[in-house]
C-alpha atoms as a PDB file:
ATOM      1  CA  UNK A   1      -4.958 -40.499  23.809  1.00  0.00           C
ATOM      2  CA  UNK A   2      -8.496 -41.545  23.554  1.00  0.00           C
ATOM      3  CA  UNK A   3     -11.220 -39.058  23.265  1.00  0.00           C
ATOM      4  CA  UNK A   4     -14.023 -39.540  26.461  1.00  0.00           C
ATOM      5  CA  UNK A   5     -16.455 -40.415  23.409  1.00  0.00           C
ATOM      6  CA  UNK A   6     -13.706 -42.684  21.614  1.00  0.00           C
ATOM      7  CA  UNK A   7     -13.465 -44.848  24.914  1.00  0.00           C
ATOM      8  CA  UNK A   8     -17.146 -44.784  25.405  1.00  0.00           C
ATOM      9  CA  UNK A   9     -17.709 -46.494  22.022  1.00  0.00           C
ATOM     10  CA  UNK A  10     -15.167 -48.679  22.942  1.00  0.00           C
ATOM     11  CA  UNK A  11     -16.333 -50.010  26.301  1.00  0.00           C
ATOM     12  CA  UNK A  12     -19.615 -50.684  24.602  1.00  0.00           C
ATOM     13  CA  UNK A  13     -17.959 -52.126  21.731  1.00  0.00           C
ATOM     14  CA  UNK A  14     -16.092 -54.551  24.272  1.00  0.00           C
ATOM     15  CA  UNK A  15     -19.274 -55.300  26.776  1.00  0.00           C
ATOM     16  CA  UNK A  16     -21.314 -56.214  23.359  1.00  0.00           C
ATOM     17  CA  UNK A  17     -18.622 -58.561  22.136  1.00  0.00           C
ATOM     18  CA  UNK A  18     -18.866 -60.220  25.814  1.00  0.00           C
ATOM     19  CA  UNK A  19     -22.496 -60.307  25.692  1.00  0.00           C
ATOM     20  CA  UNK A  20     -22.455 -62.211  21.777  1.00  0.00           C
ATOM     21  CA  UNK A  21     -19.913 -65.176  23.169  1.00  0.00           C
ATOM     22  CA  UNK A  22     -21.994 -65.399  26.482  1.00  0.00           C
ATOM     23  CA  UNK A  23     -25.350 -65.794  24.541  1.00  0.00           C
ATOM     24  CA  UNK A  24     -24.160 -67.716  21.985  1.00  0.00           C
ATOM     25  CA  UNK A  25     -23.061 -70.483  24.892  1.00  0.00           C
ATOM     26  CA  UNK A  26     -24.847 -70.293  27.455  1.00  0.00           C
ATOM     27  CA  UNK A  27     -23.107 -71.241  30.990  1.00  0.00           C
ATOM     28  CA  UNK A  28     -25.142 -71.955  33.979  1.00  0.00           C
ATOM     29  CA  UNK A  29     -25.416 -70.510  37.263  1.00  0.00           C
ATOM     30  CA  UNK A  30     -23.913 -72.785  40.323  1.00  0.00           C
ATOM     31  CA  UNK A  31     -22.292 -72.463  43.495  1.00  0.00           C
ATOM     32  CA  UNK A  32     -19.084 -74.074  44.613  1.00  0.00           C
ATOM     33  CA  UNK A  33     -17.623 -73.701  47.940  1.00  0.00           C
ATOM     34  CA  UNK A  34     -19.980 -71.470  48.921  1.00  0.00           C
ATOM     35  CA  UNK A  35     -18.875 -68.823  45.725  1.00  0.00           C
ATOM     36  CA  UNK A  36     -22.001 -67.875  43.707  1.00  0.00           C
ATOM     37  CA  UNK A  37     -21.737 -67.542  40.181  1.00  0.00           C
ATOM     38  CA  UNK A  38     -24.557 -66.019  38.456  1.00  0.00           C
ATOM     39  CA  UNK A  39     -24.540 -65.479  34.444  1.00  0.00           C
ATOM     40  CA  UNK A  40     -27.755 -64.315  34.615  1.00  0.00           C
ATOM     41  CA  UNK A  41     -26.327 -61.709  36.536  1.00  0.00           C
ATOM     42  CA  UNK A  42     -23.284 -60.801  34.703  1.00  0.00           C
ATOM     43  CA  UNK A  43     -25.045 -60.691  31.809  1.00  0.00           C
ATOM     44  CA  UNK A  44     -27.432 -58.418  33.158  1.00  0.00           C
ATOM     45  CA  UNK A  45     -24.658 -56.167  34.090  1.00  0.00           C
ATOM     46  CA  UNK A  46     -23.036 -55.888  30.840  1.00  0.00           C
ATOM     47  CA  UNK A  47     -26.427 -55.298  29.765  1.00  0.00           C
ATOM     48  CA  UNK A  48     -26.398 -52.235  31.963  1.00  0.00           C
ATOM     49  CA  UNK A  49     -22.936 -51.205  30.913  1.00  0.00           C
ATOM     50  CA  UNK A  50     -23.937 -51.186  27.111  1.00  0.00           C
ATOM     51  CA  UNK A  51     -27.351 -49.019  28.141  1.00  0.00           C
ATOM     52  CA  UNK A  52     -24.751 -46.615  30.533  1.00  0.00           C
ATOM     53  CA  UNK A  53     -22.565 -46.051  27.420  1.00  0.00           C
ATOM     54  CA  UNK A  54     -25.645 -45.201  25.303  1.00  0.00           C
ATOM     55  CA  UNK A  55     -26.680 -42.652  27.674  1.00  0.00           C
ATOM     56  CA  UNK A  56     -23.712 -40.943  27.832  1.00  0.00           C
ATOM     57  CA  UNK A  57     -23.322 -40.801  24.200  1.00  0.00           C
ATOM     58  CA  UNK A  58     -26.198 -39.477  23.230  1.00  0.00           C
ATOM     59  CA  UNK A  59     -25.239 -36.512  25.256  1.00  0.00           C
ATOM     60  CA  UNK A  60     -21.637 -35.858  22.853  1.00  0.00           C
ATOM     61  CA  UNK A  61     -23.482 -36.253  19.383  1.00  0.00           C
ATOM     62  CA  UNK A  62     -23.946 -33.021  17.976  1.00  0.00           C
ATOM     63  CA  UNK A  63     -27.500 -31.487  17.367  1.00  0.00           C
ATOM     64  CA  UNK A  64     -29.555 -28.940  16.037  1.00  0.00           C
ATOM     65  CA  UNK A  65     -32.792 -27.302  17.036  1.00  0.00           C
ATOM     66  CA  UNK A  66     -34.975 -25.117  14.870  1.00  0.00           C
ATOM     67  CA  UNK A  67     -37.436 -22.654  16.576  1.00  0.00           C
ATOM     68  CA  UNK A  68     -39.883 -20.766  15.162  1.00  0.00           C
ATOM     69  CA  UNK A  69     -41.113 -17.205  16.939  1.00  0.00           C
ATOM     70  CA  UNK A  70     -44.576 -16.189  16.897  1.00  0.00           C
ATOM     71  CA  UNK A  71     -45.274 -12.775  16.217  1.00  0.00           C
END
C-alpha cells in the first residue's frame, strides 16, 4: 500500500496531467438544458487540488534547523 506522501504525489501528479490536456485545448464554457459547465471552473479547481497537495507535502519532507545560543 501507498504511503500518505506516495498518494499525495500522485494526486498531484494526476490533477497536473488533467490541467496540461485541458490547457493545451481549450473547451468552452456553455449551458445545455439548464446544466452549467464551467472549464474555467474546473480548471480552477484542479488548480486548487495541485496547491492542496503542495501544502501538505511540504509538511512530510524532512528538515533541519540550526540554532545558535547566545551566551
Amino acid at each position: 500500500m501507498a504511503s500518505d506522501l506516495e498518494q499525495l504525489e500522485l494526486i498531484r501528479t494526476q490533477t497536473l496531467a488533467l490541467i496540461a490536456d485541458m490547457t493545451a485545448v481549450p473547451k468552452p464554457s456553455y449551458n445545455i438544458d439548464g446544466q452549467s459547465i464551467s472549464w474555467t471552473d474546473y480548471l480552477e479547481q484542479l488548480q486548487k487540488t495541485v496547491d492542496w497537495c503542495e501544502r501538505k507535502t511540504v509538511g512530510e519532507d524532512p528538515f533541519e534547523i540550526q540554532s545558535q545560543g547566545v551566551t
